[in-house]
Protein backbone atom coordinates (compact mmCIF):
# COMPACT_ATOMS: atom_id res chain seq x y z
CA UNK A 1 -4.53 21.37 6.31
CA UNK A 2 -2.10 18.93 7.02
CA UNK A 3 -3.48 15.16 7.67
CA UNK A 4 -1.51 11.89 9.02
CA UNK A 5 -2.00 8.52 7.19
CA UNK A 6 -1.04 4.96 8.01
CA UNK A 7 1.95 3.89 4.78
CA UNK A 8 2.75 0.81 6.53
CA UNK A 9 1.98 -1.83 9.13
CA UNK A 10 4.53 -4.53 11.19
CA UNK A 11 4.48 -6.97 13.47
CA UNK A 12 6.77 -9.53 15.89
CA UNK A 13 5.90 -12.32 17.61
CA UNK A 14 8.24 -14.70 19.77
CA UNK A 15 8.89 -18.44 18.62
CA UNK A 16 7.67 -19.94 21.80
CA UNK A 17 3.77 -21.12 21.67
CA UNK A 18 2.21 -21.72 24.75
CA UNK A 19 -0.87 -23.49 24.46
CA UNK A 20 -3.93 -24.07 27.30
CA UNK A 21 -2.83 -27.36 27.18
CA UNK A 22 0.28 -26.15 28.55
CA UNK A 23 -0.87 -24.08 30.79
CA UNK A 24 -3.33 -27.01 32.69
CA UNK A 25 0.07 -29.00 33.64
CA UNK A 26 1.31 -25.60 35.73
CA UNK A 27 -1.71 -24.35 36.91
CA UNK A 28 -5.62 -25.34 37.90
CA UNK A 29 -7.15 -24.54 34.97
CA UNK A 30 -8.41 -26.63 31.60
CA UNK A 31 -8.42 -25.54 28.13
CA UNK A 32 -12.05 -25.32 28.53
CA UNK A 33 -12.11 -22.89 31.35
CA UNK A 34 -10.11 -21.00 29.52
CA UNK A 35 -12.02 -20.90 25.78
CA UNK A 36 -15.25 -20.43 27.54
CA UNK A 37 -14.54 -17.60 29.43
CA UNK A 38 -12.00 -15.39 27.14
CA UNK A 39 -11.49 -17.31 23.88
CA UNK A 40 -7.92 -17.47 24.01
CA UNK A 41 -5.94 -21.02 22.66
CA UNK A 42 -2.79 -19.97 22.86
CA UNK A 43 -0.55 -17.31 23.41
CA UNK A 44 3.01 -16.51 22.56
CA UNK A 45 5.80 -16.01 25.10
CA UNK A 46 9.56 -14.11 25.16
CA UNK A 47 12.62 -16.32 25.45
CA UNK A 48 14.93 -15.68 28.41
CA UNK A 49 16.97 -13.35 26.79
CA UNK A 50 13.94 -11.52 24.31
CA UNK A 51 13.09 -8.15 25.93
CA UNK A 52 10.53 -5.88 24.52
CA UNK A 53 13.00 -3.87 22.05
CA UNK A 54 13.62 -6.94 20.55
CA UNK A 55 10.13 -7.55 19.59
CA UNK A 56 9.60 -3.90 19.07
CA UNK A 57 12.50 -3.66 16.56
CA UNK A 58 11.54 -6.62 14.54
CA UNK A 59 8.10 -4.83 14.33
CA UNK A 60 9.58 -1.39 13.59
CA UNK A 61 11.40 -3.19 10.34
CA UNK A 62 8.64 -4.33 8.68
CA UNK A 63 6.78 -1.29 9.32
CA UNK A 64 9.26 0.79 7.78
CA UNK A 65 10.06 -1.97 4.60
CA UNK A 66 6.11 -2.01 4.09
CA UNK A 67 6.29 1.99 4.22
CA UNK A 68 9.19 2.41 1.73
CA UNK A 69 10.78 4.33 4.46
CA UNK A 70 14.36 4.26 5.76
CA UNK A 71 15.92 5.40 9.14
CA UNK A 72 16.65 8.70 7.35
CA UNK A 73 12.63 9.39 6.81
CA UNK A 74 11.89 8.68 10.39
CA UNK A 75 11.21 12.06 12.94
CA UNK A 76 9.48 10.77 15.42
CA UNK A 77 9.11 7.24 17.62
CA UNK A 78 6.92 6.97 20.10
CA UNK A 79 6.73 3.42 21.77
CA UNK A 80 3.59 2.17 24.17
CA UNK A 81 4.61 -0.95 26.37
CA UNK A 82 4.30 -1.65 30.16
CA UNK A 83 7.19 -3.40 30.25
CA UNK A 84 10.01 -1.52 29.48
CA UNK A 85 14.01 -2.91 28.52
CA UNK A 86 15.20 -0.84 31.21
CA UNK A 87 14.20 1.87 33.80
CA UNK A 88 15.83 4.06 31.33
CA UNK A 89 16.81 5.07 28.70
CA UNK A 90 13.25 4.75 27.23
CA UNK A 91 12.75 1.53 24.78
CA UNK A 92 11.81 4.01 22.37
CA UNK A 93 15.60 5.63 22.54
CA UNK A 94 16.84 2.07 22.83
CA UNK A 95 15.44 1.03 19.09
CA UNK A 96 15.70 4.30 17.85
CA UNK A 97 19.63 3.84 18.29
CA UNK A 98 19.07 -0.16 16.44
CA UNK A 99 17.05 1.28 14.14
CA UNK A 100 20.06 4.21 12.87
CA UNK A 101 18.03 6.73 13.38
CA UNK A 102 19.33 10.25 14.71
CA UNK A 103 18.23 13.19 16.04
CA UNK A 104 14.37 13.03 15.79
CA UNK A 105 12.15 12.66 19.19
CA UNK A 106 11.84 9.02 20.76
CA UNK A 107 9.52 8.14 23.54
CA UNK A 108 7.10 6.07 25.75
CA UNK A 109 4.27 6.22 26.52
CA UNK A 110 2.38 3.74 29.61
CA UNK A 111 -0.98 3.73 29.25
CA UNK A 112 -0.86 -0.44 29.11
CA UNK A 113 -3.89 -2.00 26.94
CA UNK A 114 -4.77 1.38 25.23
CA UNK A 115 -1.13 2.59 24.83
CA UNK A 116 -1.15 2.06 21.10
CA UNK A 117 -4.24 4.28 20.87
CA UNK A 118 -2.41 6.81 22.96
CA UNK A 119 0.53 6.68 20.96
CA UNK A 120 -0.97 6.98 17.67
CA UNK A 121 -3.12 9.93 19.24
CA UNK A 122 0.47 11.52 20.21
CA UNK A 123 2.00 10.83 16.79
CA UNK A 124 -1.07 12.55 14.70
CA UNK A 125 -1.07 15.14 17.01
CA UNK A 126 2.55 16.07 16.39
CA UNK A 127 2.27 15.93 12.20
CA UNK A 128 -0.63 17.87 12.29
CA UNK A 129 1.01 20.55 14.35
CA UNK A 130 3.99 20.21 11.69
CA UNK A 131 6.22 19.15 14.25
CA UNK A 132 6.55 15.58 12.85
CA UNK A 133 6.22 14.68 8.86
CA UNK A 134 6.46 10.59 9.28
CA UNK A 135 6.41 9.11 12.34
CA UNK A 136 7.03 5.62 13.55
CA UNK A 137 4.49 3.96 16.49
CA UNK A 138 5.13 1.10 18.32
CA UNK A 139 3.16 -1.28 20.71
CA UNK A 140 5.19 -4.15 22.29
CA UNK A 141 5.42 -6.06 25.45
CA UNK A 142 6.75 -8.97 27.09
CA UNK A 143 3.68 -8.91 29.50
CA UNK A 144 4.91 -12.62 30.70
CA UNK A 145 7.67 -10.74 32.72
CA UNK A 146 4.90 -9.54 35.16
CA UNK A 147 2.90 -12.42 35.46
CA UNK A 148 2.24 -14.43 38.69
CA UNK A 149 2.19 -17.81 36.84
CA UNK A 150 0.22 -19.79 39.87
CA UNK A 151 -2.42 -17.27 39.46
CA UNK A 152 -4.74 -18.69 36.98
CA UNK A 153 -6.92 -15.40 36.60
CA UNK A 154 -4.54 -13.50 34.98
CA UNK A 155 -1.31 -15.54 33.72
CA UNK A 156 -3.84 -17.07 30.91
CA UNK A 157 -4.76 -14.08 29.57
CA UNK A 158 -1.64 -12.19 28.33
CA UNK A 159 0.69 -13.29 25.71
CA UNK A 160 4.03 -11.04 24.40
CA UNK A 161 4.01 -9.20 20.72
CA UNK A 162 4.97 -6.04 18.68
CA UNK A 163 3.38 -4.32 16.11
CA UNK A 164 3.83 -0.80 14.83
CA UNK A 165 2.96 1.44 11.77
CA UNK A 166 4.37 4.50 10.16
CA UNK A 167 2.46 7.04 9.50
CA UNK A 168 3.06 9.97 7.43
CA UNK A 169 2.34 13.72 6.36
CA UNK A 170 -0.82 13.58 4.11
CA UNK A 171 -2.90 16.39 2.46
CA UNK A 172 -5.89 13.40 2.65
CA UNK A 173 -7.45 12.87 5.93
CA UNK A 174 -6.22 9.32 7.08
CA UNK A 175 -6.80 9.32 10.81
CA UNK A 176 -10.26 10.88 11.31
CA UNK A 177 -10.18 11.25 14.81
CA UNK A 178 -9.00 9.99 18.23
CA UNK A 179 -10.64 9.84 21.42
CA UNK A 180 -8.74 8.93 24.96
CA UNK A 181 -9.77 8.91 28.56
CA UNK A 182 -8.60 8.19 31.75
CA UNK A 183 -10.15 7.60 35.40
CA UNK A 184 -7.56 6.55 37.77
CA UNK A 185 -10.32 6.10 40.74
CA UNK A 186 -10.14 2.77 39.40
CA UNK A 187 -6.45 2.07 39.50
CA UNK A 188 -6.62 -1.65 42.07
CA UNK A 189 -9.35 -3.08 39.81
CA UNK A 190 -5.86 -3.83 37.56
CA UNK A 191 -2.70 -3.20 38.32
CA UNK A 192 0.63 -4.12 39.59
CA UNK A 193 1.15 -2.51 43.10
CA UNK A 194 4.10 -2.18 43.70
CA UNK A 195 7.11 0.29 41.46
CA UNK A 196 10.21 1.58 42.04
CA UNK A 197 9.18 5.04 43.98
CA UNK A 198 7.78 2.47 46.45
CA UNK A 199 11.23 0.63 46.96
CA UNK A 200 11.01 -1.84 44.71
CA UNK A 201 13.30 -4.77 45.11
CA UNK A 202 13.37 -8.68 45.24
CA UNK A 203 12.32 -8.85 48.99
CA UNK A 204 9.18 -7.19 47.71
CA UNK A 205 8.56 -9.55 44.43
CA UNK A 206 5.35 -10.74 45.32
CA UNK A 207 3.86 -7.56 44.61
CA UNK A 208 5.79 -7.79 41.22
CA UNK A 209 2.48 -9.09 39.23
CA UNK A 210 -0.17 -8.04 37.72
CA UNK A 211 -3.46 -8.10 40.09
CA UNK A 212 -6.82 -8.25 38.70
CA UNK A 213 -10.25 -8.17 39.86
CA UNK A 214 -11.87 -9.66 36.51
CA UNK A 215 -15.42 -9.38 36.89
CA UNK A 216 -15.45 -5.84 37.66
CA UNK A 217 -13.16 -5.11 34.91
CA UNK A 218 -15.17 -6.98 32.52
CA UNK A 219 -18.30 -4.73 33.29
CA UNK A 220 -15.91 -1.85 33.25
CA UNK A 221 -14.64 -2.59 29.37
CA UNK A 222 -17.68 -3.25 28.18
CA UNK A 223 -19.71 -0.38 29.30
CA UNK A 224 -16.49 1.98 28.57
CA UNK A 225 -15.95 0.95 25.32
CA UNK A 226 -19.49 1.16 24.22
CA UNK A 227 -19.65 4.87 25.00
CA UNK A 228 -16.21 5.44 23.28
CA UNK A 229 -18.09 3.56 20.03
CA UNK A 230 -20.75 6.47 20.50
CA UNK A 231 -18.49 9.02 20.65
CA UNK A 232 -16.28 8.31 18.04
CA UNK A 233 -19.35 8.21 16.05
CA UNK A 234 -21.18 10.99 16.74
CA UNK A 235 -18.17 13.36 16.58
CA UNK A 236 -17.48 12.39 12.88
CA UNK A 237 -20.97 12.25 11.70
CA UNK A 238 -21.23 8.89 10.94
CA UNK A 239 -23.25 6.05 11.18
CA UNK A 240 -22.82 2.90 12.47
CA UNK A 241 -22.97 1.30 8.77
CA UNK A 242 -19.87 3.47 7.36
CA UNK A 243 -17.59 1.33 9.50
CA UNK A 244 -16.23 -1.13 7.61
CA UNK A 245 -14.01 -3.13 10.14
CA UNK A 246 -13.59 -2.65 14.26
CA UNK A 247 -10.03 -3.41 15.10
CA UNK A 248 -10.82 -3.72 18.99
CA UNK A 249 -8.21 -4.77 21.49
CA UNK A 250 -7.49 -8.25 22.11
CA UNK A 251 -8.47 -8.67 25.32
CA UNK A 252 -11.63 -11.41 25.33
CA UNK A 253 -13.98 -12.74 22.93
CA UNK A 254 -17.22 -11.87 24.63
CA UNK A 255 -16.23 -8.27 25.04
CA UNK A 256 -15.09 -8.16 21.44
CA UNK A 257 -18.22 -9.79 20.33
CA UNK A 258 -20.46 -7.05 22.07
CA UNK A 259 -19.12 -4.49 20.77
CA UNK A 260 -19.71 -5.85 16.84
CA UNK A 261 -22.86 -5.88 17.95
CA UNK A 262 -23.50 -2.84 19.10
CA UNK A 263 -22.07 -1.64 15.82
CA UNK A 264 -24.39 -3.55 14.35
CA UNK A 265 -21.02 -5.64 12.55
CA UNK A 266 -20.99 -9.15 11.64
CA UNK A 267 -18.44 -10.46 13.21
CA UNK A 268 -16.74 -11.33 9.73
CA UNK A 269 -16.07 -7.12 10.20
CA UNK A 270 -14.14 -8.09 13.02
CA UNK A 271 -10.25 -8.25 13.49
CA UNK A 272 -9.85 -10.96 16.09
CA UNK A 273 -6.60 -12.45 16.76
CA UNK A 274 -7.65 -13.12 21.08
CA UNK A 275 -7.71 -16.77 19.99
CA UNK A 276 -3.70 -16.89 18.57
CA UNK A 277 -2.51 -14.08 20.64
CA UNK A 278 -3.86 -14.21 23.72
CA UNK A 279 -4.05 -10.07 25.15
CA UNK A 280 -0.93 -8.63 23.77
CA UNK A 281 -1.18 -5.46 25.95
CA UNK A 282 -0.30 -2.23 24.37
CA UNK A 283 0.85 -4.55 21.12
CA UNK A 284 -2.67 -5.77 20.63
CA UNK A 285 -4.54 -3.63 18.37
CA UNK A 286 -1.40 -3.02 15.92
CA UNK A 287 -0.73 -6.70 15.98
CA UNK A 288 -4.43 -6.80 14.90
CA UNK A 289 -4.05 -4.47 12.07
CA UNK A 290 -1.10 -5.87 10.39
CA UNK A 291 -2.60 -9.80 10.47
CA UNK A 292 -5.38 -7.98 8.46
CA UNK A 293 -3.86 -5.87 6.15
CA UNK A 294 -1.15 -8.82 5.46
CA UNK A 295 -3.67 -11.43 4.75
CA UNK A 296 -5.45 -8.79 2.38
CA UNK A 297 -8.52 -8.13 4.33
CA UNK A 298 -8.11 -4.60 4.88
CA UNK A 299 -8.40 -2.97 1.83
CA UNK A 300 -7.11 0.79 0.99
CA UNK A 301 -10.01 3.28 1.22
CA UNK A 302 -12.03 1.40 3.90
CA UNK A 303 -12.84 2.96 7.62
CA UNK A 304 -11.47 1.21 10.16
CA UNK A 305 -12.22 1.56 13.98
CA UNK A 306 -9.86 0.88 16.60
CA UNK A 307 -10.44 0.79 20.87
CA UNK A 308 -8.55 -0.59 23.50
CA UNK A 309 -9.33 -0.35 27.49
CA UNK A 310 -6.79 -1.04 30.09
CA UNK A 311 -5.63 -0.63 33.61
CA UNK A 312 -5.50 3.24 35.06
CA UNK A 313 -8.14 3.19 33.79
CA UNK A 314 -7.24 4.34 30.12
CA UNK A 315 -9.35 3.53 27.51
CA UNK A 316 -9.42 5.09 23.41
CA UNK A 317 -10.27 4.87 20.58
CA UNK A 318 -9.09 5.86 16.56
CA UNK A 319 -11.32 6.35 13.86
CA UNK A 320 -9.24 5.74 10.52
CA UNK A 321 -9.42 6.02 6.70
CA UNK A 322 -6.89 3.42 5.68
């Protein structure tokens, strides 16, 4: 039976830092408000001319060089952001072409904060059906783009990042198991409302931003994500203890920090970046995993677990062997 396996991890982030310090002089908020509510310090944010294939390129690089892979092992992309380069061609086509690479499938996929999870769900998928023998998966946004920034419940959250991993044909189980849902009855709880099938255009920009209702969400992620721990769990045969680190999506500290405990994990176990990165989006969890496995943490041979949650609903999770 063929298997797929993570070879090697990437990431991007842009130069510009914007701290909650920052943020007070443009906004009513404090640095305080901010800590004590989602744990987020700072976050990173594009440059005027950095677009998502920028980041997601820079990403895709170090991916491949930390895979020993070149454009001519790639046969498959598939890229999860929100914010796409253009309407189309997809971002994935547009780095594919950067990138030299020829021929193979490129893609996106929108599923916002669990996009990564969907993508890497998608890329498995298509090596163990033999369609696919090393495939490249990208998160990356420039989530700033979509931000109202005089609304001070949502322009503090998100920050802009890549990461990505290649993964490869194995005859070893690598990724266990993945595990996504949807429930779009609960689309306006997060969301931007307006697109381009509804006329889209400047007159309209208002409804250009992201919209949140936070507390709801909140209860939403945490309850979500705590079944998705569950399941992942039970359909492996595992027990809480086997887990050796939870990779969760950067989205706040307090939701982060229940779910370690439901898994029982101190949150040593526990990949959190919320505090440099602010939420990364779709980027989040593979920006996650290469700070780890870069600063040695993450170790070959140990079980990782990875969820995410985001608008749509979507929510996932992957259960990985690294």
């Amino acid at each position: 039976m063929t298997y797929s396996r993570i070879l090697g991890t990437g990431s991007c982030l842009p130069e510009k830092v914007v701290t909650n310090h920052d943020l007070e002089k443009i906004v009513d908020t404090s640095d305080q408000w901010i800590q004590d509510r989602t744990g987020i310090k700072q976050r990173y944010i594009a440059g005027e001319h950095e677009t998502t294939g920028d980041l997601a390129e820079q990403a895709a690089r170090r991916a491949m060089e930390a895979a020993g892979k070149g454009p001519e092992d790639i046969d498959l992309i598939v890229l999860a952001t929100t914010t796409p380069d253009q309407i189309f061609p997809s971002t994935a086509c547009l780095v594919q072409s950067r990138l030299d690479i020829h021929g193979c499938p490129a893609f996106d996929i929108q599923a916002v904060c669990t996009g990564f999870v969907y993508a890497l769900a998608a890329a498995d998928n298509f090596i163990r059906a033999g369609n696919a023998t090393c495939a490249l998966v990208i998160g990356a946004e420039t989530f700033s783009r979509i931000l109202n920034w005089k609304d001070r419940g949502t322009c503090v959250l998100f920050g802009d990042g890549a990461g990505a991993v290649v993964i490869g044909a194995s005859d070893e189980p690598g990724i266990l198991s993945t595990h996504l849902h949807a429930d779009g009855d609960y689309a306006k709880l997060l969301h931007v409302p307006d697109g381009v099938s509804r006329g889209y255009d400047q007159v309209q920009q208002e409804r250009a931003f992201v919209e949140m209702r936070g507390n709801e969400v909140f209860k939403m992620a945490v309850n979500t994500l705590g079944r998705i721990v569950d399941e992942t769990l039970e359909q492996n045969g595992l027990k809480k203890s086997d887990i050796d680190w939870l990779i969760p999506h950067q989205a706040n500290y307090r939701i982060i920090r229940g779910i370690a405990r439901k898994l029982q994990l101190p949150i040593e176990r526990v990949v959190v970046t919320v505090a440099e990165h602010g939420n990364t989006s779709a980027a989040s969890v593979p920006l996650a995993l290469d700070v780890a496995v870069r600063d040695g943490r993450i170790k070959r041979g140990e079980m990782l677990l990875m969820e995410a949650f985001g608008g749509g609903f979507t929510w996932g999770s992957a259960l990985v062997k690294y």
